[in-house]
N, C-alpha and C. Protein backbone atom coordinates (compact mmCIF):
# COMPACT_ATOMS: atom_id res chain seq x y z
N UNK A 1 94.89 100.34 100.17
CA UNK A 1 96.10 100.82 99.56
C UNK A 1 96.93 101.52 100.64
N UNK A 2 98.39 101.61 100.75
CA UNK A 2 99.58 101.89 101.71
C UNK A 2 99.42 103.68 101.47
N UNK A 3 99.28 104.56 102.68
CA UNK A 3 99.93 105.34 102.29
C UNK A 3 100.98 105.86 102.13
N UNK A 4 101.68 107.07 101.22
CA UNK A 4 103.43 107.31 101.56
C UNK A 4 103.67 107.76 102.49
N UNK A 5 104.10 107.74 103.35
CA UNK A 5 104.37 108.72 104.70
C UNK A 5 104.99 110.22 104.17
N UNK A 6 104.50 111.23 103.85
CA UNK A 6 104.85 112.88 103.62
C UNK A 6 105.49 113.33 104.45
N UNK A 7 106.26 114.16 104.48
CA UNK A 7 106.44 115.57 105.42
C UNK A 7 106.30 117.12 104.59
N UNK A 8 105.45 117.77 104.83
CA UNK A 8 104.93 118.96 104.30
C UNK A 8 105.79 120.21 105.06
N UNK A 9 106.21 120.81 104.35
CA UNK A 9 107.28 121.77 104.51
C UNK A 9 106.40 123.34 103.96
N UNK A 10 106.41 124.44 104.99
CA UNK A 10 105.70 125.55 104.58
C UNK A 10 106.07 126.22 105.65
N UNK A 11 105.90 127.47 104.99
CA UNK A 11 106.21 128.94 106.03
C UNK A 11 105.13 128.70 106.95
N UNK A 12 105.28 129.12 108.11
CA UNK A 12 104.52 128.17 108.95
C UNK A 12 103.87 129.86 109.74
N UNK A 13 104.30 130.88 109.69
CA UNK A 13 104.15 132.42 110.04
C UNK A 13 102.90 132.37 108.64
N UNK A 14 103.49 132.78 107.34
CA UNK A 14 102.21 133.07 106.33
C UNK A 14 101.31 132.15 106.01
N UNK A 15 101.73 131.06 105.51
CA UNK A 15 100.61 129.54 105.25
C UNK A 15 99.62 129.04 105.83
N UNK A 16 100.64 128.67 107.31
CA UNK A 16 99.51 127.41 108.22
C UNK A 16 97.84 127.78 108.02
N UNK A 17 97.19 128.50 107.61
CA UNK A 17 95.57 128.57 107.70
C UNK A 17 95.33 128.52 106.48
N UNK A 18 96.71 128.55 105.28
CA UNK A 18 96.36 127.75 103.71
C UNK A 18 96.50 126.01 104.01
N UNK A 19 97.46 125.89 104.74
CA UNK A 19 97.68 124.16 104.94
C UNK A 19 96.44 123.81 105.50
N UNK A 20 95.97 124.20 106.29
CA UNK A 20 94.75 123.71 107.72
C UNK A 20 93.57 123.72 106.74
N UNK A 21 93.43 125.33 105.41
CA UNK A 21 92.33 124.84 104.51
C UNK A 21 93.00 123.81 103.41
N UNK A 22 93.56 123.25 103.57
CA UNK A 22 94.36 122.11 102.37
C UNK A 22 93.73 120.95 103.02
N UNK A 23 94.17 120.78 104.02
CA UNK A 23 93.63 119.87 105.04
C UNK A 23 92.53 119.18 105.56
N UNK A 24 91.52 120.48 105.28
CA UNK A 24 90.30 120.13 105.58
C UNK A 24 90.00 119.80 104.49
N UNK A 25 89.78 119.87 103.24
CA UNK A 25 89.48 119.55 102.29
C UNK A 25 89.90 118.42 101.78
N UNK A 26 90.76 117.56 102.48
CA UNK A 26 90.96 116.37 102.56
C UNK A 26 91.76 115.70 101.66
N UNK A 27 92.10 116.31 100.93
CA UNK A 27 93.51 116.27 99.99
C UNK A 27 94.55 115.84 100.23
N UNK A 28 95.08 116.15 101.65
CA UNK A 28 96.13 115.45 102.12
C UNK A 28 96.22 114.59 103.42
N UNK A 29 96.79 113.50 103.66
CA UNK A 29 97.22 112.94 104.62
C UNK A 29 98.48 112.63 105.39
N UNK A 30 97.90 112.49 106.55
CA UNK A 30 99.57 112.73 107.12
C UNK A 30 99.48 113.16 108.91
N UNK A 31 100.91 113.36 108.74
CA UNK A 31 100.82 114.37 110.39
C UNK A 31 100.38 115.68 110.24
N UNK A 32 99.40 115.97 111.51
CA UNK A 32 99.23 117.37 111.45
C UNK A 32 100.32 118.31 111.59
N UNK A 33 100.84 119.59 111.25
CA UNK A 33 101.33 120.52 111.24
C UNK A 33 101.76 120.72 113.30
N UNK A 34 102.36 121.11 113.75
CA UNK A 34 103.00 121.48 114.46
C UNK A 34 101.89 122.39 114.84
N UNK A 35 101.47 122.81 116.16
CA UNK A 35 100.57 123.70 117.07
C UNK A 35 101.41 124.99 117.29
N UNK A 36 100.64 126.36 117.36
CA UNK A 36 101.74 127.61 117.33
C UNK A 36 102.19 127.51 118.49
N UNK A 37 101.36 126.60 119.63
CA UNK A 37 102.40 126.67 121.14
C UNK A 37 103.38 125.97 120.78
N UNK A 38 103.93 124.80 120.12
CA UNK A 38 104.52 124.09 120.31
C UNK A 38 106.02 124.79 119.68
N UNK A 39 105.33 124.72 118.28
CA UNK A 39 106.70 125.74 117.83
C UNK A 39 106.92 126.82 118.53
N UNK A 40 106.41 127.71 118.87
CA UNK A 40 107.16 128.70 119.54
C UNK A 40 107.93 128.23 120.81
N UNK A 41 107.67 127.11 121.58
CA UNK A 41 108.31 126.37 122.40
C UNK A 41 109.93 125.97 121.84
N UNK A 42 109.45 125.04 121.00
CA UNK A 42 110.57 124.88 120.04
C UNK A 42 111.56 125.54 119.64
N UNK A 43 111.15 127.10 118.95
CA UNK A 43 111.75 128.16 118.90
C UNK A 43 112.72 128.67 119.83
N UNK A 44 112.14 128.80 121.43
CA UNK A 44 112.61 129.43 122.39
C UNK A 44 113.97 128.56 122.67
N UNK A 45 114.15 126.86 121.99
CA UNK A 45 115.04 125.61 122.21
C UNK A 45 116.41 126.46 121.31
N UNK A 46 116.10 127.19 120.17
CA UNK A 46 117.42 127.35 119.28
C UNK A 46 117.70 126.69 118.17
N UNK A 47 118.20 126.91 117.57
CA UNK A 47 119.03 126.06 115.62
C UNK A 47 118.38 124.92 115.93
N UNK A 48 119.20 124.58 116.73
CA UNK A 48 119.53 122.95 116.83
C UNK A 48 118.38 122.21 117.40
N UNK A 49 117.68 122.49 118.20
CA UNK A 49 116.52 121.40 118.57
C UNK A 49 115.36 122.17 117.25
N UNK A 50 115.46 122.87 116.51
CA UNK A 50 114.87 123.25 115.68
C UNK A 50 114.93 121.90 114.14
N UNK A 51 116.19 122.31 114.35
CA UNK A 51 117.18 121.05 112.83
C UNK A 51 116.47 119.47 113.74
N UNK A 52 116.89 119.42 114.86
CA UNK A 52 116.37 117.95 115.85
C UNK A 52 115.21 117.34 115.22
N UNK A 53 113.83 118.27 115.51
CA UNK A 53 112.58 118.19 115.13
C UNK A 53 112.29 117.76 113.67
N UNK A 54 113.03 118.65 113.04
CA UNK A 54 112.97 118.34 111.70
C UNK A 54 113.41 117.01 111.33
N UNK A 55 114.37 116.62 111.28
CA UNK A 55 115.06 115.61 110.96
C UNK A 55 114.69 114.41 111.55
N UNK A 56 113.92 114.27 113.03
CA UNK A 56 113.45 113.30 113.64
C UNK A 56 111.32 112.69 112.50
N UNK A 57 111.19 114.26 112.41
CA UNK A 57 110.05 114.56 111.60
C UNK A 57 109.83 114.01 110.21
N UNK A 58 111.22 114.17 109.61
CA UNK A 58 111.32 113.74 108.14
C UNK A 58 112.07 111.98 108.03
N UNK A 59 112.65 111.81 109.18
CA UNK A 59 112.98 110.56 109.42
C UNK A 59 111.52 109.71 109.05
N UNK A 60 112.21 108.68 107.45
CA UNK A 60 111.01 107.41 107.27
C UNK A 60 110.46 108.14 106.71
N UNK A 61 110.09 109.24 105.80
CA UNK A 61 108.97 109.98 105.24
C UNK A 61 109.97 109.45 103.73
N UNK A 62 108.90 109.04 102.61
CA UNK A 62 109.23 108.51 101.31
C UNK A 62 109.42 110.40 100.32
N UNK A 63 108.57 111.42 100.72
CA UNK A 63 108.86 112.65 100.09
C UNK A 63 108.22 113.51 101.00
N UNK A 64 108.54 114.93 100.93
CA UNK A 64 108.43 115.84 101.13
C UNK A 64 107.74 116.60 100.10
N UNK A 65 106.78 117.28 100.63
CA UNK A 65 105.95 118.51 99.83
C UNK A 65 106.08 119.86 100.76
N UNK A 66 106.10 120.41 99.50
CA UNK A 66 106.68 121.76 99.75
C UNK A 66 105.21 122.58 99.39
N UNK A 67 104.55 123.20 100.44
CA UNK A 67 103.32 123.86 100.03
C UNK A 67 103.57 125.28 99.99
N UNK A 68 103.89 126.15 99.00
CA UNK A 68 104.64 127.21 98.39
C UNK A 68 103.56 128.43 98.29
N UNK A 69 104.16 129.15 99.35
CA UNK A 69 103.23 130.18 99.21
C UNK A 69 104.36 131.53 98.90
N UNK A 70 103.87 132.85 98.97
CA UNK A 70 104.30 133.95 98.65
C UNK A 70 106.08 134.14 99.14
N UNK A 71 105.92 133.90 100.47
CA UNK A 71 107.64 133.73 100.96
C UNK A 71 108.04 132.84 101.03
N UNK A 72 107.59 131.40 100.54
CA UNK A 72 108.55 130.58 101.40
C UNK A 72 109.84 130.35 101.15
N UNK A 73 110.13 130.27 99.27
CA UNK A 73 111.74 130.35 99.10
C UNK A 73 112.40 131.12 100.16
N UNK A 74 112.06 131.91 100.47
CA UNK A 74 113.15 132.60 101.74
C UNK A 74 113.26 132.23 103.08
N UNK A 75 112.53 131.33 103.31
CA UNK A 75 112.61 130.83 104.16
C UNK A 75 113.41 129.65 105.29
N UNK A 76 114.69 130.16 105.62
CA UNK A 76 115.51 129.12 106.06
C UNK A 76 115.11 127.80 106.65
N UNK A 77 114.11 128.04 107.57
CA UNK A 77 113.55 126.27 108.06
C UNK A 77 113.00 125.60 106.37
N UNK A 78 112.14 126.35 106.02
CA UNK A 78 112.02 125.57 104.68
C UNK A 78 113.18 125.26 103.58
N UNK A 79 114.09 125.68 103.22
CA UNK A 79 115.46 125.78 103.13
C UNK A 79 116.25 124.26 103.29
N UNK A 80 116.49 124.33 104.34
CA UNK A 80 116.98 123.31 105.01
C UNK A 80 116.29 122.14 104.83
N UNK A 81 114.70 122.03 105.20
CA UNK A 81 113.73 120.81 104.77
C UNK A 81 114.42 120.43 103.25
N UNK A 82 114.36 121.45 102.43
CA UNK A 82 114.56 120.84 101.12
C UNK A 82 116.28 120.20 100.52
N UNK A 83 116.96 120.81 101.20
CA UNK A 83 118.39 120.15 101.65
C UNK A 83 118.10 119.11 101.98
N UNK A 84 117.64 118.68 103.30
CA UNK A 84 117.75 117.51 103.64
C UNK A 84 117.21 116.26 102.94
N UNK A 85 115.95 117.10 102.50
CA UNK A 85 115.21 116.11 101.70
C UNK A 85 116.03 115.14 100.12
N UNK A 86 117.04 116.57 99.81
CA UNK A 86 117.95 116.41 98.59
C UNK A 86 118.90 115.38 98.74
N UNK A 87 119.53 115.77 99.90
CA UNK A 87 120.59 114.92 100.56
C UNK A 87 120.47 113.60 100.80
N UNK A 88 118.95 113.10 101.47
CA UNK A 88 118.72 111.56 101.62
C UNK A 88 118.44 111.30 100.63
N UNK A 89 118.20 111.68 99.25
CA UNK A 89 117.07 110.81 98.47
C UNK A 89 116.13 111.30 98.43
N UNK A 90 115.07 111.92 99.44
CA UNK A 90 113.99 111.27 99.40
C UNK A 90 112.96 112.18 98.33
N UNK A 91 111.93 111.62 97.64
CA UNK A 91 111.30 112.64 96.97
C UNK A 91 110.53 114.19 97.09
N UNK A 92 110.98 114.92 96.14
CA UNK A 92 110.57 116.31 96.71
C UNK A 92 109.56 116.52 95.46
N UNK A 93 108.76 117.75 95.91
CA UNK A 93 108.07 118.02 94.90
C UNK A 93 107.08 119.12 95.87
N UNK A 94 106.35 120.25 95.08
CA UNK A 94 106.15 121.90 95.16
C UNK A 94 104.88 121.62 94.85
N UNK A 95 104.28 122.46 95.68
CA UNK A 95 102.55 122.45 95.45
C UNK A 95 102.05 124.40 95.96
N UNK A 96 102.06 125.33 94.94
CA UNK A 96 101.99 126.52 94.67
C UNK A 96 100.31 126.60 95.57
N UNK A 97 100.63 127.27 96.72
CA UNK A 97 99.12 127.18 97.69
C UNK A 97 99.00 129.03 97.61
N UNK A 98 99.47 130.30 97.07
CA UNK A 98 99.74 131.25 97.55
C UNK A 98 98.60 131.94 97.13
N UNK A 99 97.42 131.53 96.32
CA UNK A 99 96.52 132.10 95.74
C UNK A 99 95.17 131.78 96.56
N UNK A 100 95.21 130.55 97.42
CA UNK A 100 94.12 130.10 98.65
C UNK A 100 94.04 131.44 99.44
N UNK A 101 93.03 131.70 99.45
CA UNK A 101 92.51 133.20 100.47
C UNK A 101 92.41 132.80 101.88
C-alpha cells in the first residue's frame, strides 16, 4: 500500500521528544524532524530561508499534521505551516500530543 507523504508541524522548542516518542512507537511515517543543529543553523539564516525550508518541506506532501502540544497555537512557524497548508489545498488535521510525558 502507497504511503501519503505528511509534513508534521510542532513546536519544535516544547514537543520534539513528544514527536521522537510518537515516532518510536511507530505510528508515524515520514521525514524525520529537523536536527537541533540544523535548525538553529537555519535560524541564524532569518524569516525567509526559514519560510524557504518550509515550503520546499511541504512541497508534494498530500497533508499536514499538526502534533499539538501546550503552546503550539502560538506559535508563528507553526502558524504559517497551517496557512500554507490552507492556502494549497492540502489536507490538515490536529493530533493533541500535550499529555505524552
Amino acid at each position: 500500500m502507497a504511503r501519503i507523504p505528511v509534513f508534521y508541524s510542532f513546536h519544535y522548542g516544547s514537543d520534539v521528544f513528544r514527536v521522537q516518542q510518537i515516532r518510536n512507537m511507530g505510528i508515524t511515517d515520514g521525514e524525520e524532524p529537523v536536527s537541533p543543529n540544523e535548525w538553529e543553523k537555519l535560524r541564524q539564516r532569518g524569516a525567509r530561508a526559514i519560510e524557504a525550508w518550509i515550503d520546499e518541506n511541504m512541497r508534494y506532501k498530500r497533508c499536514v499534521v499538526v502534533l499539538i502540544g501546550e503552546h503550539t497555537a502560538a506559535r508563528p512557524w507553526v502558524q504559517y505551516e497551517i496557512r500554507r497548508a490552507w492556502n494549497l489545498g492540502t489536507g490538515l488535521v490536529g493530533i493533541y500530543i500535550h499529555d505524552l510525558k
